[in-house]
Protein backbone atom coordinates (compact mmCIF):
# COMPACT_ATOMS: atom_id res chain seq x y z
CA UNK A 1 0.58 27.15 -33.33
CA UNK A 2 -0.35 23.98 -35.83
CA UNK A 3 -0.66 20.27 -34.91
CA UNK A 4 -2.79 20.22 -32.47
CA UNK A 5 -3.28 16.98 -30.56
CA UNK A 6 -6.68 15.17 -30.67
CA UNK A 7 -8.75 14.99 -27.17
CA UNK A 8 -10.16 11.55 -27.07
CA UNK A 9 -12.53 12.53 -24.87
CA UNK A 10 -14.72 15.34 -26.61
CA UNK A 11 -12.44 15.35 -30.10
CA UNK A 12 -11.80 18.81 -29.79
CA UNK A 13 -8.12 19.59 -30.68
CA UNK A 14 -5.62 20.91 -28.11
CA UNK A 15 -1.92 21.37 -27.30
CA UNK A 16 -2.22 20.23 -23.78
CA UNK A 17 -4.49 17.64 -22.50
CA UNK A 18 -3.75 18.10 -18.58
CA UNK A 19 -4.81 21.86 -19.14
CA UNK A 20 -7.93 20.93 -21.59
CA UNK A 21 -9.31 18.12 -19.16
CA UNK A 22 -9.48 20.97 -15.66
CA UNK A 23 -11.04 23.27 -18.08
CA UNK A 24 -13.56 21.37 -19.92
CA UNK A 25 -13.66 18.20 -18.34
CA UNK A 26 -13.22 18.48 -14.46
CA UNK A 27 -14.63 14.81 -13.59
CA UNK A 28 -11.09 13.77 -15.74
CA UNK A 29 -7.81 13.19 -14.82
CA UNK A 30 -4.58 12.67 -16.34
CA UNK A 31 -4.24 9.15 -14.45
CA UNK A 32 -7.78 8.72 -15.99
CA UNK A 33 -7.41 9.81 -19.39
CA UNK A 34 -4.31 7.66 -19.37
CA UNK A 35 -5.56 4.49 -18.10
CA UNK A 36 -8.59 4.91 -20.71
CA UNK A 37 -6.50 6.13 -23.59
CA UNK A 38 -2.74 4.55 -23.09
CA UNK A 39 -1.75 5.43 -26.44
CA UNK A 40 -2.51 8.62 -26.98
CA UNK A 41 0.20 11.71 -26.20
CA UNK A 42 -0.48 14.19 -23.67
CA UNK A 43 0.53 17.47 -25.62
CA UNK A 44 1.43 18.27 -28.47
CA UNK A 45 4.93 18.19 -30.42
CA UNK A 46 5.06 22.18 -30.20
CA UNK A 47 4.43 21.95 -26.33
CA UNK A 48 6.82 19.28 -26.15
CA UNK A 49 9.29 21.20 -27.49
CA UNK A 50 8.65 24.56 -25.27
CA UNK A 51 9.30 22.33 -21.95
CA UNK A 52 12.51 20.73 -22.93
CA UNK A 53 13.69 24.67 -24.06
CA UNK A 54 12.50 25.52 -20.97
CA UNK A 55 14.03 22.94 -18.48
CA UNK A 56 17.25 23.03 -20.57
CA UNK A 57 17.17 26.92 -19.88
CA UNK A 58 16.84 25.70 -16.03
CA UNK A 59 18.30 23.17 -15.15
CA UNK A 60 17.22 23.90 -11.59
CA UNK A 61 13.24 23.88 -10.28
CA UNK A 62 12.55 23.70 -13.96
CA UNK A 63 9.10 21.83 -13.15
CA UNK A 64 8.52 24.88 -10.10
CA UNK A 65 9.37 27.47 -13.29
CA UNK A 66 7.34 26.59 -16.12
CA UNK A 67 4.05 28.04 -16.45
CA UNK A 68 1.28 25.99 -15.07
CA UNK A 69 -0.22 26.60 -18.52
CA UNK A 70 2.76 24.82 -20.63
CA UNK A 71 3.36 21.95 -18.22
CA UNK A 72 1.59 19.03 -19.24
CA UNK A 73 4.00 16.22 -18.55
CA UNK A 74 3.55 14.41 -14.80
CA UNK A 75 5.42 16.69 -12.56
CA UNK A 76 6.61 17.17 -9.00
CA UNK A 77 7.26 19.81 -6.37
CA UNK A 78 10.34 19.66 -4.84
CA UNK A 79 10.53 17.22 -1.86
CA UNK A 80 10.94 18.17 1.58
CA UNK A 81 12.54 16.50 4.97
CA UNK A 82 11.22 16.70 7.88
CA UNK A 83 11.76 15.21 11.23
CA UNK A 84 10.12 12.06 11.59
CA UNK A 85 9.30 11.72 15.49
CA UNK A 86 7.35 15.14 14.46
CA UNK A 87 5.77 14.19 11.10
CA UNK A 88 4.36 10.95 13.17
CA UNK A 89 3.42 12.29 16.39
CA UNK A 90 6.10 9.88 18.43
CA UNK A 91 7.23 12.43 20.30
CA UNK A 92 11.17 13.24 21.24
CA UNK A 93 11.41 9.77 23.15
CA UNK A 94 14.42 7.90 22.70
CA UNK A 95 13.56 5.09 20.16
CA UNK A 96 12.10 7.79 17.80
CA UNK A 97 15.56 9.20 17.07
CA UNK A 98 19.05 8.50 15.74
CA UNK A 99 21.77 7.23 18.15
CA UNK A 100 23.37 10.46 18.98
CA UNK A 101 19.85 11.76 20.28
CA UNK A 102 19.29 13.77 17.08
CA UNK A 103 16.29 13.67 14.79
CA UNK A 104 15.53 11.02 11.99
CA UNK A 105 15.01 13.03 8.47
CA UNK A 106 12.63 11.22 6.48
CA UNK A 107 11.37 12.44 3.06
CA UNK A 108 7.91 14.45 1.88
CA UNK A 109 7.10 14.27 -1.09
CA UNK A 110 6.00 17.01 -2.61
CA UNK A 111 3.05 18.00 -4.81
CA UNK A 112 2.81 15.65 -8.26
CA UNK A 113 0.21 15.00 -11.36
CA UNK A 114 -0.88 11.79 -8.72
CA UNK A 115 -1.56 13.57 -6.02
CA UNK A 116 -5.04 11.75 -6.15
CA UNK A 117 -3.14 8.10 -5.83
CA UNK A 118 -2.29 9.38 -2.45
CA UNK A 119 -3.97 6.87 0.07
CA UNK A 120 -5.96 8.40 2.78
CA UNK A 121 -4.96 8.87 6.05
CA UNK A 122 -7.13 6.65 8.60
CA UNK A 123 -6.89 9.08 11.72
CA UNK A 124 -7.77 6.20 14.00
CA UNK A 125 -4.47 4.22 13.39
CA UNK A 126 -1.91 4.65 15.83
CA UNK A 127 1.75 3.88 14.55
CA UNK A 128 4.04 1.21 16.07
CA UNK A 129 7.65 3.17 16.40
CA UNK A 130 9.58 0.22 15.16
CA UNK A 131 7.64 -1.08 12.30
CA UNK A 132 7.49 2.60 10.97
CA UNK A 133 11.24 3.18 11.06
CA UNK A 134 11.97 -0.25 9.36
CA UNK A 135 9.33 0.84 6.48
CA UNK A 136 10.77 4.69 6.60
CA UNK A 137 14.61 3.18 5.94
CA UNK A 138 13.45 0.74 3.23
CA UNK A 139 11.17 3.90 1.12
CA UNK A 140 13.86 5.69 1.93
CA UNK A 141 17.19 3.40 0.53
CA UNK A 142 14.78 2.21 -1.86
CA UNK A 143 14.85 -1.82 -0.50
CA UNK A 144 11.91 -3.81 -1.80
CA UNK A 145 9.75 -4.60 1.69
CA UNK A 146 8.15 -7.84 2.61
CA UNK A 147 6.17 -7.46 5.95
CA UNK A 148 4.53 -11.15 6.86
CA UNK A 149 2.85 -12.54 9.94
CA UNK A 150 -0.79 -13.20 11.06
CA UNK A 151 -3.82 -11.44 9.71
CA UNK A 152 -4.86 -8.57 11.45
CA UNK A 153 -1.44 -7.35 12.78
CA UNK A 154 -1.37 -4.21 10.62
CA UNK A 155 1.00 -5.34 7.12
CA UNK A 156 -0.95 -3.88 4.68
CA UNK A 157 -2.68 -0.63 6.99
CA UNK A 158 1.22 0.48 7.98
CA UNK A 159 2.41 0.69 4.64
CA UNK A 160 -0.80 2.64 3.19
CA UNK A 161 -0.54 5.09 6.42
CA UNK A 162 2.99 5.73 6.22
CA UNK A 163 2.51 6.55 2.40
CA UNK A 164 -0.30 8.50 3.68
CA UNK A 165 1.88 10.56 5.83
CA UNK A 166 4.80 11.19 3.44
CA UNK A 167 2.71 11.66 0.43
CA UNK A 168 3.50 8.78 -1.77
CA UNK A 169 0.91 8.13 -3.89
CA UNK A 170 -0.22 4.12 -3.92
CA UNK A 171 -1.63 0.99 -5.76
CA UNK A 172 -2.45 -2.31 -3.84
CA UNK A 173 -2.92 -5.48 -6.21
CA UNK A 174 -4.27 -8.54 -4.44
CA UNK A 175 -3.14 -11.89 -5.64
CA UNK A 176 -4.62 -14.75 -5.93
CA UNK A 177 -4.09 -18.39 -7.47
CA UNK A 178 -5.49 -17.04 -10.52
CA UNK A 179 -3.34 -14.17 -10.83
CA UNK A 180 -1.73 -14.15 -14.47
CA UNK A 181 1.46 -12.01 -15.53
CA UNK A 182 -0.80 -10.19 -17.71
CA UNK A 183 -2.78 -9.13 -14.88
CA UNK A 184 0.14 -7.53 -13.56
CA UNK A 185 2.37 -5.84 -16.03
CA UNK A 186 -0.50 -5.06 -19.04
CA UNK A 187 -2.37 -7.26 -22.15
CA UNK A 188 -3.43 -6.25 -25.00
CA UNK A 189 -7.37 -5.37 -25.64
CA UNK A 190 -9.82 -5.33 -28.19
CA UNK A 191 -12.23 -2.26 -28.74
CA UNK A 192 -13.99 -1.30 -31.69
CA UNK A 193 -12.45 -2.94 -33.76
CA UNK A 194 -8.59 -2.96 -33.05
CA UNK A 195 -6.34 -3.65 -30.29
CA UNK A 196 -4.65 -1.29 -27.92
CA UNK A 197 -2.15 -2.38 -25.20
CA UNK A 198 -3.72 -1.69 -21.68
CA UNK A 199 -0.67 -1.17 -19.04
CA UNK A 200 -1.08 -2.97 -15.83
CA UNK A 201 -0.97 -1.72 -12.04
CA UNK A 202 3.31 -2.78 -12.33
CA UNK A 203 4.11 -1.19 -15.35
CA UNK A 204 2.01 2.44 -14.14
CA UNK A 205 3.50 2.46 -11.07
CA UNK A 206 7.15 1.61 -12.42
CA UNK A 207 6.53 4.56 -15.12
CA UNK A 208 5.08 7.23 -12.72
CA UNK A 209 6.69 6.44 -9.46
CA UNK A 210 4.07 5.36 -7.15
CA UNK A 211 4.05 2.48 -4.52
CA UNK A 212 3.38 -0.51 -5.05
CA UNK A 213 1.96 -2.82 -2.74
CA UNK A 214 1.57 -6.76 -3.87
CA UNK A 215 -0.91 -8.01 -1.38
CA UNK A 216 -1.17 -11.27 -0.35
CA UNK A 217 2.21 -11.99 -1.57
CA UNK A 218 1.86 -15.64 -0.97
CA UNK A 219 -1.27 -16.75 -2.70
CA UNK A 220 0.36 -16.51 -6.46
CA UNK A 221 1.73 -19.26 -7.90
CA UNK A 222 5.78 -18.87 -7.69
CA UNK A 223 5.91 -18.94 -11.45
CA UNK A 224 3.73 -15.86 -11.71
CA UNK A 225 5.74 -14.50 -9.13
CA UNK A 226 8.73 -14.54 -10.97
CA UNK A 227 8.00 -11.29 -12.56
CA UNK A 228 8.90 -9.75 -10.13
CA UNK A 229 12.32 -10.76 -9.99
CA UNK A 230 13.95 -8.28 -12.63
CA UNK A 231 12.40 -5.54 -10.66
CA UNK A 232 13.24 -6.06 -6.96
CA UNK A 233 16.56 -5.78 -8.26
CA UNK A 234 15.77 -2.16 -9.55
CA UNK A 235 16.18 -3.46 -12.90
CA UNK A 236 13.65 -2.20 -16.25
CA UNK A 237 10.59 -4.17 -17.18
CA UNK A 238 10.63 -5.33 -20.73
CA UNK A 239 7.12 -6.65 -21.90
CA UNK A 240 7.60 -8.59 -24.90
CA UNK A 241 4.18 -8.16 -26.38
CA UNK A 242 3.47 -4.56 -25.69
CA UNK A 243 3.94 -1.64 -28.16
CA UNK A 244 7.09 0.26 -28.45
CA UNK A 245 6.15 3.05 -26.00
CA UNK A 246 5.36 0.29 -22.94
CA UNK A 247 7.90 -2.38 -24.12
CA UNK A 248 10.50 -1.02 -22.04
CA UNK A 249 9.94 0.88 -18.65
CA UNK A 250 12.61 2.22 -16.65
CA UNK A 251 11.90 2.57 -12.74
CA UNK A 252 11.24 5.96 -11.47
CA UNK A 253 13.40 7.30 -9.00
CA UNK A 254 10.05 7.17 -6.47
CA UNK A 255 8.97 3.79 -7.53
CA UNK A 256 8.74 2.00 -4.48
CA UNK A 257 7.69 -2.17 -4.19
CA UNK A 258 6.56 -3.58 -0.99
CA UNK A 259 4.58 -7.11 -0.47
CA UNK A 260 2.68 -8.83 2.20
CA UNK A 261 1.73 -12.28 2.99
CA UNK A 262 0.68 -14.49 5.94
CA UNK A 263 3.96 -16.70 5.43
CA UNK A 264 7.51 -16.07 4.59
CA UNK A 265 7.72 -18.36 1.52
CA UNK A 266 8.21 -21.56 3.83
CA UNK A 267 5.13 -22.37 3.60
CA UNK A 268 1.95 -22.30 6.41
CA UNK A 269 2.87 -24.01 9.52
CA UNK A 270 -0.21 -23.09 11.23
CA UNK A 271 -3.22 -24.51 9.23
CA UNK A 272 -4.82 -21.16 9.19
CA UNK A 273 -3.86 -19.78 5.92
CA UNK A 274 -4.97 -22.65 3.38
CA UNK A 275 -4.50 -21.34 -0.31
CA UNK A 276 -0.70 -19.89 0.63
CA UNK A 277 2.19 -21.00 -1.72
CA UNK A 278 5.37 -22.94 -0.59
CA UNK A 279 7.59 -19.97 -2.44
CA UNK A 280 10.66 -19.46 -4.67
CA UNK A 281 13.21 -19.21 -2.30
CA UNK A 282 15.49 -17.10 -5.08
CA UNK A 283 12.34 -14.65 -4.96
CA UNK A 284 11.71 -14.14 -1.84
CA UNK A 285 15.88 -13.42 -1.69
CA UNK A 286 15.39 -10.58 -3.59
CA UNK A 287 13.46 -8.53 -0.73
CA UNK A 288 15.99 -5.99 0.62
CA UNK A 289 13.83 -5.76 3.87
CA UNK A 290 11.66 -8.80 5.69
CA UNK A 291 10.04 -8.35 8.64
CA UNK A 292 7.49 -10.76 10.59
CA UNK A 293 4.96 -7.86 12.21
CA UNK A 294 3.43 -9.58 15.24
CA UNK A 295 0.58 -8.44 17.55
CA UNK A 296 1.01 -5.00 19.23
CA UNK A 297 1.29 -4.47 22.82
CA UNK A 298 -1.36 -4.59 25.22
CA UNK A 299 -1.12 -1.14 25.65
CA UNK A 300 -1.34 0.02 22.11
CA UNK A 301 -4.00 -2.35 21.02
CA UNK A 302 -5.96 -1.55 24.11
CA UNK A 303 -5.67 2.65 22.89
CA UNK A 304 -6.55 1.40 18.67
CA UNK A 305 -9.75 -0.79 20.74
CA UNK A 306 -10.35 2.64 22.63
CA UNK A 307 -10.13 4.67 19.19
CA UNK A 308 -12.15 2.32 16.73
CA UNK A 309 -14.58 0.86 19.16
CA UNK A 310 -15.58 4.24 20.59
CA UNK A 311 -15.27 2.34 24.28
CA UNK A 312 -13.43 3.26 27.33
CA UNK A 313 -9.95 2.22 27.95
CA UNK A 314 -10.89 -0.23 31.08
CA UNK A 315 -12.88 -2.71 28.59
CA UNK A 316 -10.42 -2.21 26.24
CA UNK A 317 -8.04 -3.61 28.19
CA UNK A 318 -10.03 -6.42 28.96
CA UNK A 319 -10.77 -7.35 25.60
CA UNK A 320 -7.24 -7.22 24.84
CA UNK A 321 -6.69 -9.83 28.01
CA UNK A 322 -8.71 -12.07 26.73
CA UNK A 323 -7.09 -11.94 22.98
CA UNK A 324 -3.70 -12.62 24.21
CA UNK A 325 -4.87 -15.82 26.55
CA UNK A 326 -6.83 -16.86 23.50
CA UNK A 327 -3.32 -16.37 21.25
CA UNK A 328 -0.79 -17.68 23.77
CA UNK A 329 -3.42 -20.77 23.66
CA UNK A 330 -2.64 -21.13 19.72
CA UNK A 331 1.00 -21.05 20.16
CA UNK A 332 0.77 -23.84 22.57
CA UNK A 333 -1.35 -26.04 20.25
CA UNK A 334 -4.69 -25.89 22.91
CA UNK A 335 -6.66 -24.06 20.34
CA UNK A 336 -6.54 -24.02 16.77
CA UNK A 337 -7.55 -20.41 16.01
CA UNK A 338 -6.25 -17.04 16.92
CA UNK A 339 -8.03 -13.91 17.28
CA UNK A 340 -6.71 -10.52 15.17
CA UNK A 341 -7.14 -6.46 16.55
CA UNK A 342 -10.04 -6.74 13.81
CA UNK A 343 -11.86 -8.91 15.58
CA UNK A 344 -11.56 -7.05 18.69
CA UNK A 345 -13.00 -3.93 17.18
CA UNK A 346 -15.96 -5.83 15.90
CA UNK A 347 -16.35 -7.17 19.47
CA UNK A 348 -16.34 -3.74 20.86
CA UNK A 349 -18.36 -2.33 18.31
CA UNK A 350 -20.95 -4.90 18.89
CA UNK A 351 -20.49 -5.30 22.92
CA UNK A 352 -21.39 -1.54 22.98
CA UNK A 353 -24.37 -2.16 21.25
CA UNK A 354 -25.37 -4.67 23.58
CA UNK A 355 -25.13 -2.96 26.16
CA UNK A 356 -21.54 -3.01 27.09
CA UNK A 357 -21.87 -6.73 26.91
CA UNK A 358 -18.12 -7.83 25.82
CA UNK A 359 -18.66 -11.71 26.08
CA UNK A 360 -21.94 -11.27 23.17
CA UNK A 361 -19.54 -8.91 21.39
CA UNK A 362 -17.05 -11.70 20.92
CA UNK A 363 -19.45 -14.46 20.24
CA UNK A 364 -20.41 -12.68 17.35
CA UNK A 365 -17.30 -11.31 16.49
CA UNK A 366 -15.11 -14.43 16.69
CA UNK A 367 -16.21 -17.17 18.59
CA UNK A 368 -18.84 -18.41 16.34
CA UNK A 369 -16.68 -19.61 13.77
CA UNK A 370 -15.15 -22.14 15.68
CA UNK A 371 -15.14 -25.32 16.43
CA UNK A 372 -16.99 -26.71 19.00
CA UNK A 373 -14.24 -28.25 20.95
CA UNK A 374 -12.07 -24.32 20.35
CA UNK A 375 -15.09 -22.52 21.06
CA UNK A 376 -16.15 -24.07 24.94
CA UNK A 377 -12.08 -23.92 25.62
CA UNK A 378 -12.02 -20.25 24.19
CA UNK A 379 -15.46 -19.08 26.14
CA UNK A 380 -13.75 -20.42 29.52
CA UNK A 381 -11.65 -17.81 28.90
CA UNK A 382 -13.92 -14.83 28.46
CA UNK A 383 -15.39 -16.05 31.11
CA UNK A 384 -12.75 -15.66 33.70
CA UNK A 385 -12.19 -12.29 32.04
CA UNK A 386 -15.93 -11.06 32.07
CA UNK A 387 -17.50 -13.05 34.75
């Protein structure tokens, strides 16, 4: 077979670049070659040809029945369901399944070319029930997602777990107030000598059906923001400047968007988060899903204190005792500060170090950025906790 494709890698001329990169160049993927090379095809015109004979032959598992060797377009196995009080370890207890006392079906994706976008299960996180069947309905109907609330109350770590668990591979992209459209959806480049349009973390993620996760939702400028718009309401995204093959991307049937911030688009109304936006209220409409995530329950926070800290459950429980008189303390105004499951970890981490010493844990932990007048109120309160 003529007209070969061109590796841009080595040069060496190939039909199939997925199959030439395993064989010749393992350190390469196709995310890689693509992110380095976003204009060049991925097999040739005669390979092209052989999968659309084959999948028209098919019409059925026609990724599953093409030969590994032929395949060179991103693929997927066929997705599975599974019950989700099983898949996330809840256990057959009433909350973790439908209303009739059956089981929830939630989806598994199955093996793709992005298997290595996949985020990484942290095996010390320990699921809230509720939070993970809001998330599970909105991945599953396909609603855009915007979980807000305090730091440290698990936004950004439950959406990246639960992806984890179901297999959907993931980009985060923290904003900031100098976060640019271009940053998002692609710009075009210079190298040696010419230009080449590089696609952004959007515009991949729209094209290959990945999540993706816009961090820190609230520190963009609204106009940036608006971006966005088109696509929470599962329309394409045209970029004007790009070439013709990234000037108009359709959203994959697994493209998934999901944000988080410390406010809701009103604005901060705690003095904590300086740097957040007052928001676009016809943006932040567009969200299918919003959720505030608060703090977990003593009892869970205690057991993630237990897990990450490596410490025993009685001075986990303490710590969390004194967390939750330090944050009902910032909800009535007596403090000006509020203390996150992070910070508790540190503080454990550290007070076992010390010698089981809780109260240095948290000084060093927390306390010390303070005020002077917040810390002396706040170390009363370890106090009557610790002695």
């Amino acid at each position: 077979m003529s007209g070969k494709i061109l590796c841009q890698v080595c040069g060496a001329k190939v039909h199939i670049i997925k199959k030439h990169l395993a064989d010749c160049h393992p350190e390469w993927d196709v995310a890689r070659y693509m992110r380095e090379y976003p204009d060049a095809p991925l097999f040739s015109s005669q390979a092209e040809e052989l999968v659309r004979r084959r999948r028209a032959e098919m019409k059925t598992s026609a990724a599953e029945a093409i030969d590994d060797t032929v395949v060179a377009m991103p693929t997927r196995s066929r997705d599975t369901k599974q019950k989700m009080h099983e898949l996330f370890g809840f256990g057959e207890v009433p909350g973790a399944l439908n209303a009739r006392g059956g089981s929830i079906m939630v989806t598994l994706k199955g093996s793709s070319s992005y298997d290595d976008m996949i985020p990484a299960l942290d095996p010390n996180y320990v699921f809230e029930l509720d939070l993970t069947k809001t998330v599970l309905m909105a991945l599953e109907l396909n609603m855009a997602t915007y979980l807000w609330g305090y730091h440290g109350t698990g936004k950004t770590s439950s959406l990246r777990n639960i992806c984890a668990v179901t297999r959907r591979p993931w980009v985060r992209v923290q904003h900031t107030i100098n976060t640019e459209e271009a940053h998002i959806v692609g710009q075009m480049l210079a190298r040696d000598g010419s230009t080449y349009f590089e696609p952004g973390p959007l515009t991949l993620a729209m094209k290959y059906g990945w999540v993706y996760c816009a961090d820190e939702y609230d520190f963009a400028m609204p106009a940036v923001l608006s971006v966005y718009q088109p696509v929470l309401e599962g329309e394409p995204l045209y970029i004007k400047e790009a070439p013709a093959e990234w000037r108009h991307i359709e959203p994959h049937p697994d493209f998934r968007f999901v944000a988080t911030g410390n406010t809701n688009g009103c604005g901060d109304e705690t003095g904590l988060y300086q740097g957040t936006q007052l928001g676009n209220a016809a943006n932040y409409s567009r969200f299918g899903v919003t959720e505030e995530v608060v703090y977990m329950t003593a009892d869970i926070e205690a057991a993630i204190v237990t897990s990450q800290a490596s410490i025993n459950i009685k001075d986990a429980n303490k710590i969390v005792d004194f967390a939750n008189q330090v944050r009902e303390a910032f909800k009535g105004g007596r403090v000006s500060s509020t203390i996150s499951p992070r910070e508790l970890i540190n503080a454990g981490r550290i007070g076992l170090a010390r010698g089981s010493n809780w109260r240095a844990g948290l000084k060093l932990a927390f306390m010390n950025r303070l005020s002077r007048v917040d810390k002396e109120t706040i170390d009363q309160f370890a106090q009557r906790v610790f002695g």
